[in-house]
PDB file of N, CA and C in Angstrom:
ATOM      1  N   UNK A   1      60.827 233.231 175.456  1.00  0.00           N
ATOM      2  CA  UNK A   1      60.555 234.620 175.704  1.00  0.00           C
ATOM      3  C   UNK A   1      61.638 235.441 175.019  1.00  0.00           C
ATOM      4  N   UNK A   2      61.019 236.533 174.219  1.00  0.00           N
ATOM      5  CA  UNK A   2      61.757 237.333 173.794  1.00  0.00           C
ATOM      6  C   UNK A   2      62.497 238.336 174.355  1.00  0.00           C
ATOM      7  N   UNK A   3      63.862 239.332 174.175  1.00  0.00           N
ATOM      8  CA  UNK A   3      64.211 240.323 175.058  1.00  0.00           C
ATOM      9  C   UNK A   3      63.065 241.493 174.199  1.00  0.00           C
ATOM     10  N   UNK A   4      62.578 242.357 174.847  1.00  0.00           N
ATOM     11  CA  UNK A   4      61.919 243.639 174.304  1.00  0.00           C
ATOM     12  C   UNK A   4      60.831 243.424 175.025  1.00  0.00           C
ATOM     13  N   UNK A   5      59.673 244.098 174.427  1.00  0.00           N
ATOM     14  CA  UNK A   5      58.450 244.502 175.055  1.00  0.00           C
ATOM     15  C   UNK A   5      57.403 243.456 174.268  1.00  0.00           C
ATOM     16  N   UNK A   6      56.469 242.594 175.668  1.00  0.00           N
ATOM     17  CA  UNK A   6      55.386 241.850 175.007  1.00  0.00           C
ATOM     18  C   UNK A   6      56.221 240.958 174.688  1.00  0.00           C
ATOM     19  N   UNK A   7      55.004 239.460 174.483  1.00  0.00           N
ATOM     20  CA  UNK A   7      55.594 238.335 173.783  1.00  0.00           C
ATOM     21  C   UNK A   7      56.006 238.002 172.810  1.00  0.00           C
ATOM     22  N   UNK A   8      57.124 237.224 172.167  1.00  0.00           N
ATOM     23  CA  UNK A   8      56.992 237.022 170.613  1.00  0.00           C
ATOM     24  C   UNK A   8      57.592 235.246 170.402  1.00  0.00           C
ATOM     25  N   UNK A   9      57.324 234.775 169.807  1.00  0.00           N
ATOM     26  CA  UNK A   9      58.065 233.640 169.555  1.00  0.00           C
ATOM     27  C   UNK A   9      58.071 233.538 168.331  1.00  0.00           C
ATOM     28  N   UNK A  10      59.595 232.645 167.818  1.00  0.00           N
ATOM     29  CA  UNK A  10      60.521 233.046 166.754  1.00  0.00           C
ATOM     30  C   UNK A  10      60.734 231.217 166.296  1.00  0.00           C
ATOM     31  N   UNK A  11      60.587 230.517 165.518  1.00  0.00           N
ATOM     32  CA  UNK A  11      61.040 229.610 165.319  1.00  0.00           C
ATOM     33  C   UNK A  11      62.631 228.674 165.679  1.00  0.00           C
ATOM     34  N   UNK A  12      62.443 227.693 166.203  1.00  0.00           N
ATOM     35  CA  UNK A  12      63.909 227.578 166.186  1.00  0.00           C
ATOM     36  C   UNK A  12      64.692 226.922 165.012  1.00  0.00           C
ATOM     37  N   UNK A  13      66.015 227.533 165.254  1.00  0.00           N
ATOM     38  CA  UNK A  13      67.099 227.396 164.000  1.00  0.00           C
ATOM     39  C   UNK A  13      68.271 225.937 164.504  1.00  0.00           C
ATOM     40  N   UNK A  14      68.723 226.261 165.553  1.00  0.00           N
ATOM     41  CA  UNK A  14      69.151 225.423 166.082  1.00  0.00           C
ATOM     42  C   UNK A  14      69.342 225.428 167.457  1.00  0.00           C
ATOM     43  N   UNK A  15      69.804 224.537 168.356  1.00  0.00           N
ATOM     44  CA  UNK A  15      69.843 223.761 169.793  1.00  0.00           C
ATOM     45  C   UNK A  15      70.982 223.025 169.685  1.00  0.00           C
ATOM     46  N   UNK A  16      72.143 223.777 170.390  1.00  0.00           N
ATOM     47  CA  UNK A  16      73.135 223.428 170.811  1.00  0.00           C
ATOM     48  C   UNK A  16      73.453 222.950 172.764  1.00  0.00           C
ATOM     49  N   UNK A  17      74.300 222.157 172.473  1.00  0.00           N
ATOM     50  CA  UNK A  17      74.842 222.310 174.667  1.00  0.00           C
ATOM     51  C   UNK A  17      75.853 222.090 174.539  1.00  0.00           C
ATOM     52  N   UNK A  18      76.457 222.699 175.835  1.00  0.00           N
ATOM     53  CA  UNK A  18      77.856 222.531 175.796  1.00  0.00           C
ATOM     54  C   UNK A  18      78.096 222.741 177.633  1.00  0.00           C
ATOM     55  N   UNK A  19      79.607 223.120 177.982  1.00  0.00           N
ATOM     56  CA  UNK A  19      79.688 222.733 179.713  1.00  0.00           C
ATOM     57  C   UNK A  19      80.065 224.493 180.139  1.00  0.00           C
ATOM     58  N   UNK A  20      79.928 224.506 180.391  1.00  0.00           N
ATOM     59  CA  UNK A  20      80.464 226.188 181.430  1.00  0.00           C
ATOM     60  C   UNK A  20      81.722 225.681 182.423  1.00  0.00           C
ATOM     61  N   UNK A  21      82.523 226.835 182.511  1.00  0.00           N
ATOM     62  CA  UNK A  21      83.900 226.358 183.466  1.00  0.00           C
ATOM     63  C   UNK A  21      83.678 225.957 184.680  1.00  0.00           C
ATOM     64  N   UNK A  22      82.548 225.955 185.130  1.00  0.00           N
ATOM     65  CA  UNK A  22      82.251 225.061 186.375  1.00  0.00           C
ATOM     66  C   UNK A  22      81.507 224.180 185.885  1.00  0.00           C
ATOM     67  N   UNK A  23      81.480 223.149 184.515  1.00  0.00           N
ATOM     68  CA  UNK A  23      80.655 221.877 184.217  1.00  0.00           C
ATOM     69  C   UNK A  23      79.501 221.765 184.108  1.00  0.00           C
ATOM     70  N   UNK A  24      78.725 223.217 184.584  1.00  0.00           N
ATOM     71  CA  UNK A  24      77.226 222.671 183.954  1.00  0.00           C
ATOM     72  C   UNK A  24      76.948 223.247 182.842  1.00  0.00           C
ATOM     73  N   UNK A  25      76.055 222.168 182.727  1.00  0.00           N
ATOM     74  CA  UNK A  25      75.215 221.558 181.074  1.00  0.00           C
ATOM     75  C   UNK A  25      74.646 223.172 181.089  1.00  0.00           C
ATOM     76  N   UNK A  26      74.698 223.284 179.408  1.00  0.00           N
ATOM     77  CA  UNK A  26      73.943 224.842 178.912  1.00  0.00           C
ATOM     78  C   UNK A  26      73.311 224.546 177.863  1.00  0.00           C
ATOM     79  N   UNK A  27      72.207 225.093 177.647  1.00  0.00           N
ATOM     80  CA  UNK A  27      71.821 225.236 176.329  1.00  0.00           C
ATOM     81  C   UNK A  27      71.704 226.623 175.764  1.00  0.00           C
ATOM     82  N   UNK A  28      72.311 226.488 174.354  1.00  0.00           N
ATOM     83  CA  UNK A  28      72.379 227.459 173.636  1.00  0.00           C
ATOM     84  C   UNK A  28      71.582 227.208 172.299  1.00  0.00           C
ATOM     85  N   UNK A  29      70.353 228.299 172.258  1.00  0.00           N
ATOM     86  CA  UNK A  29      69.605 228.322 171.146  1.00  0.00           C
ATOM     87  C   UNK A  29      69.280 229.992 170.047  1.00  0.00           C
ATOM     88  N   UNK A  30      69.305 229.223 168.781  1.00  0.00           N
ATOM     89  CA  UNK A  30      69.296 230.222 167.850  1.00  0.00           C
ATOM     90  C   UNK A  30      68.070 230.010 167.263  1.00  0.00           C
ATOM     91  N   UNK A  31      67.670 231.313 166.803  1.00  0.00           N
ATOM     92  CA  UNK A  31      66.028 231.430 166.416  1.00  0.00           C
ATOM     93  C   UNK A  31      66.098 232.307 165.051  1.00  0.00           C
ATOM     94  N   UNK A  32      64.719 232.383 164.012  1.00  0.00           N
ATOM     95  CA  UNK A  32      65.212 232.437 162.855  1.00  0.00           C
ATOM     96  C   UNK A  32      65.363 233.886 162.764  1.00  0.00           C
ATOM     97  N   UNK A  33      65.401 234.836 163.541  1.00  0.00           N
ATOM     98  CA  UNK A  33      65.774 235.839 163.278  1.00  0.00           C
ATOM     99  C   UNK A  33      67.313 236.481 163.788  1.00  0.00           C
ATOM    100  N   UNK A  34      68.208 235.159 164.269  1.00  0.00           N
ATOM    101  CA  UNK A  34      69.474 235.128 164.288  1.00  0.00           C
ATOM    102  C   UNK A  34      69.739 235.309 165.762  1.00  0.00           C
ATOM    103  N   UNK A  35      68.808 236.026 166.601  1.00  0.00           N
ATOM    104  CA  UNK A  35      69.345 236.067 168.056  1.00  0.00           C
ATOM    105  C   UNK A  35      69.618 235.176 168.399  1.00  0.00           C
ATOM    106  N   UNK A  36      70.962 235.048 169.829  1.00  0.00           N
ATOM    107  CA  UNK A  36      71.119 233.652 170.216  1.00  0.00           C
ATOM    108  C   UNK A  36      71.273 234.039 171.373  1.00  0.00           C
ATOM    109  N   UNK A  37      70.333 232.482 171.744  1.00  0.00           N
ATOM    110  CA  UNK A  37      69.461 232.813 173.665  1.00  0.00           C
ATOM    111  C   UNK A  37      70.469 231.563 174.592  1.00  0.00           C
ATOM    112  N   UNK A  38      71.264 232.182 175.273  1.00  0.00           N
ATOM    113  CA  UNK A  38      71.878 231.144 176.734  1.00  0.00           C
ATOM    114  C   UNK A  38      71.034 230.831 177.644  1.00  0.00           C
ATOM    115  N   UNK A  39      70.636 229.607 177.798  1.00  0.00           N
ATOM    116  CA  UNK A  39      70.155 229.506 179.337  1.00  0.00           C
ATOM    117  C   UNK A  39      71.121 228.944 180.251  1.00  0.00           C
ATOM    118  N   UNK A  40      71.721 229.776 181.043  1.00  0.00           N
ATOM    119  CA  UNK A  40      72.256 229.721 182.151  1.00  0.00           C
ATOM    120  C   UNK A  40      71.924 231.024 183.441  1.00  0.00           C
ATOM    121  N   UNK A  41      72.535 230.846 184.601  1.00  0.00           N
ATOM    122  CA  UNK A  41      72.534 231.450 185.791  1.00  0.00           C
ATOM    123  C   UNK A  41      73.212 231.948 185.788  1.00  0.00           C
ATOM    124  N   UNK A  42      74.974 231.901 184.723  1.00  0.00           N
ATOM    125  CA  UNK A  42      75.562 232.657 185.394  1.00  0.00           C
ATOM    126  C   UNK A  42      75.773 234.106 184.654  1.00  0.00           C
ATOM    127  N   UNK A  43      76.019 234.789 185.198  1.00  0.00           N
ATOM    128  CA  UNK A  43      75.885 236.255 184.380  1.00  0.00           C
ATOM    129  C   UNK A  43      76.976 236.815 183.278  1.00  0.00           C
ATOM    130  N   UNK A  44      76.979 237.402 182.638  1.00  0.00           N
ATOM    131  CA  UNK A  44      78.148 237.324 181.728  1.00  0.00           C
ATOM    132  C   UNK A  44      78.702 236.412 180.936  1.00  0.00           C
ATOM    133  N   UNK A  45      78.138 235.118 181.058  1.00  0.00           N
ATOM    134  CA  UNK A  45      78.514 234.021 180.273  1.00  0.00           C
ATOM    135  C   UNK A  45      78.836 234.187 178.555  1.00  0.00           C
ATOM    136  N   UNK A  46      80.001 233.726 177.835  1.00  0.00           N
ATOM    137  CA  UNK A  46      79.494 233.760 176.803  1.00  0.00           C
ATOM    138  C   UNK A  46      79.880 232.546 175.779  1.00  0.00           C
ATOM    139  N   UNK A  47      79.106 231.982 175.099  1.00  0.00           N
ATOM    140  CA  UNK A  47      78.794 230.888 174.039  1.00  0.00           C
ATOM    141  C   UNK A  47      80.693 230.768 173.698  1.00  0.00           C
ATOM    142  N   UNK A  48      81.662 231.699 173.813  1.00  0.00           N
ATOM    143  CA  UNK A  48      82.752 231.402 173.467  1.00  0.00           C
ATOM    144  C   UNK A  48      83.562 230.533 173.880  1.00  0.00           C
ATOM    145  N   UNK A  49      83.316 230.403 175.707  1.00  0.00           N
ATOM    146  CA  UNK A  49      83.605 229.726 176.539  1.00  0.00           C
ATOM    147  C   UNK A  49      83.083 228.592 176.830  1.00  0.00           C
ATOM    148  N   UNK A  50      81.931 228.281 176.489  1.00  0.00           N
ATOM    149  CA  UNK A  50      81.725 227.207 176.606  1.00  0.00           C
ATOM    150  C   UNK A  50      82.515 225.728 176.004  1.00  0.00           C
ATOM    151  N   UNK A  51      82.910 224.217 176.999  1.00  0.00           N
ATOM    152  CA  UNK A  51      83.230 223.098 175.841  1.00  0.00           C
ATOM    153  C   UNK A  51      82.478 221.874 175.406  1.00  0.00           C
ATOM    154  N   UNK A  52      83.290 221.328 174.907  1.00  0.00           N
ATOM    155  CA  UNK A  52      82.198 219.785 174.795  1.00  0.00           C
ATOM    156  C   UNK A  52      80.945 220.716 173.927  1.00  0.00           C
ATOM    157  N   UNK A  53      81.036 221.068 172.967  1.00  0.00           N
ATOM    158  CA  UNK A  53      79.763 221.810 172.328  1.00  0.00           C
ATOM    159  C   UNK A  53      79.071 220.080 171.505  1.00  0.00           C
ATOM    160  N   UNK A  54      78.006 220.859 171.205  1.00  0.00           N
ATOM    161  CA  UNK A  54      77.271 219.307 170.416  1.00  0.00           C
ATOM    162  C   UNK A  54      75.575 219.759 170.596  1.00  0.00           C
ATOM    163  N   UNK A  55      75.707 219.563 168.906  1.00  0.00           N
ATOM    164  CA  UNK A  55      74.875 220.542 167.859  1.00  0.00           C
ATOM    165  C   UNK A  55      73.790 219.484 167.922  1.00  0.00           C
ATOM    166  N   UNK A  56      72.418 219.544 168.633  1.00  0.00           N
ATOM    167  CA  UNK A  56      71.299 218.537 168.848  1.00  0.00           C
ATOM    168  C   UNK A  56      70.226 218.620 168.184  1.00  0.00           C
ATOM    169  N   UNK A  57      70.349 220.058 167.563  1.00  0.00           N
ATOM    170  CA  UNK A  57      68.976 219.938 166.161  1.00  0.00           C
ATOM    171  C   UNK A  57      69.219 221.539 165.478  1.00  0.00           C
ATOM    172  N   UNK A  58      69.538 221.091 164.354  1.00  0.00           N
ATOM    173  CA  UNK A  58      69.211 222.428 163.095  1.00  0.00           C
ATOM    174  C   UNK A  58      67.843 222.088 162.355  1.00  0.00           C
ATOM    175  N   UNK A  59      67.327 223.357 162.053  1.00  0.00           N
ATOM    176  CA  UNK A  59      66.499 223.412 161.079  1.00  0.00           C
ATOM    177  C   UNK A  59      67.401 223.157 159.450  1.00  0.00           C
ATOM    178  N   UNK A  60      66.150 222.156 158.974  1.00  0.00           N
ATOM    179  CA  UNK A  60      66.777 221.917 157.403  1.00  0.00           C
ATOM    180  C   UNK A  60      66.449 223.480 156.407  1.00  0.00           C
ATOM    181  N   UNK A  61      65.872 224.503 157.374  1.00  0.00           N
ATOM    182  CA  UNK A  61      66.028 224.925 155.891  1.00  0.00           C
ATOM    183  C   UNK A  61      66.663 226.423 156.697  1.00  0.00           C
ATOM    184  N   UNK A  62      67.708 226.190 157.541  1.00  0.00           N
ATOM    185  CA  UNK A  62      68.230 227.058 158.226  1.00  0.00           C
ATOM    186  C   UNK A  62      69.071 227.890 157.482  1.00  0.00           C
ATOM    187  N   UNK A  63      69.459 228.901 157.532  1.00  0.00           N
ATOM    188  CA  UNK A  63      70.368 229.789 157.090  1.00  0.00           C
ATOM    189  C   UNK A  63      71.612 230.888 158.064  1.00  0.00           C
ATOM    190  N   UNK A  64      71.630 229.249 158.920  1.00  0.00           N
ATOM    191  CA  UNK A  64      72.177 230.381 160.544  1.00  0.00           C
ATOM    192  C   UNK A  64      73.457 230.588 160.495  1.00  0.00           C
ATOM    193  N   UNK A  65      73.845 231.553 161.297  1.00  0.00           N
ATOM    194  CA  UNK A  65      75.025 231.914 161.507  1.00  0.00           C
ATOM    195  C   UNK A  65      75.747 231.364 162.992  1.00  0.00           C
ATOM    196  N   UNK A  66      75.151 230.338 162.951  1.00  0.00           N
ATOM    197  CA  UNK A  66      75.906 229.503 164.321  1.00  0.00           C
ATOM    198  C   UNK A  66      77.193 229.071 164.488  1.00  0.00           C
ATOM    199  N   UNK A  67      77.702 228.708 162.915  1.00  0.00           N
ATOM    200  CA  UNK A  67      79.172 228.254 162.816  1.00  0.00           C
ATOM    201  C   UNK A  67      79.596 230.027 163.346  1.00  0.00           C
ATOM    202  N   UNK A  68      79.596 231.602 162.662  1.00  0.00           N
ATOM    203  CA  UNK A  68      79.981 232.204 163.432  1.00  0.00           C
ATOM    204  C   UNK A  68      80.143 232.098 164.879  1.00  0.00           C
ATOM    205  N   UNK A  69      79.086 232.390 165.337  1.00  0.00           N
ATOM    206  CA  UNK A  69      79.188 232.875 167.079  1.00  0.00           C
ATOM    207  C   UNK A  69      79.605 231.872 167.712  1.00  0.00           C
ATOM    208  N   UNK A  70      80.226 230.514 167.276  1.00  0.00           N
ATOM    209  CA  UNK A  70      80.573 229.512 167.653  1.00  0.00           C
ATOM    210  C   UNK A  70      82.165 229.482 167.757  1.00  0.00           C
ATOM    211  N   UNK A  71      82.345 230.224 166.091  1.00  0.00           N
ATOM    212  CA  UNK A  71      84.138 230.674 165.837  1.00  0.00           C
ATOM    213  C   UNK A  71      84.496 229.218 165.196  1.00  0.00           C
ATOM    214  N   UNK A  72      83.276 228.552 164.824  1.00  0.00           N
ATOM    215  CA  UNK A  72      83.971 227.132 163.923  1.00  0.00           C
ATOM    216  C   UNK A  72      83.786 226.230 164.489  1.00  0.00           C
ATOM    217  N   UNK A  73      83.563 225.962 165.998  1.00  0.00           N
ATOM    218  CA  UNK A  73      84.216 224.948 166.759  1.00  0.00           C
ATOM    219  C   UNK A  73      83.047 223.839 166.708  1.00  0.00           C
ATOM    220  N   UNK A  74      81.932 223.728 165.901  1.00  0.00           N
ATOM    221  CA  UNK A  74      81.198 222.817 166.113  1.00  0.00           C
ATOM    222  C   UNK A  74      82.002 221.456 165.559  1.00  0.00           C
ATOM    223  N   UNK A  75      81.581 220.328 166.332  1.00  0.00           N
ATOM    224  CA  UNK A  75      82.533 218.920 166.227  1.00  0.00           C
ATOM    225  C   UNK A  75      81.457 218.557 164.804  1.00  0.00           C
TER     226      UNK A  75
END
């Protein structure tokens, strides 16, 4: 589900997880129009904080900016 009005779906770019400071598992996904979607509960969370990251599927013909919003840290 998209943020805005009505449905849209966006291809995915990549599918990352990583742990939140209380240890649970997150997934973090990027779609080809660059937004990047957290699923978690907790509010304010952000992809910076997360550890243990580990990159579980890119698109081959991706052009993402994940190493950004990541700050490098993919293993």
């Amino acid at each position: 589900m998209k943020k805005g009005e009505g449905w849209k779906m966006e291809g995915l770019t990549s599918l990352t997880m990583g742990f939140s400071m209380d240890e649970v598992l997150v997934s973090i996904l990027e779609v080809k129009g660059g937004e990047v979607y957290i699923d978690t509960h907790e509010p304010g969370l952000k992809v910076e904080s997360l550890t243990g990251l580990k990159e579980l599927y890119r698109s081959h013909a991706s052009t993402s900016t994940s190493a950004a919003w990541l700050g490098g840290h993919l293993p």
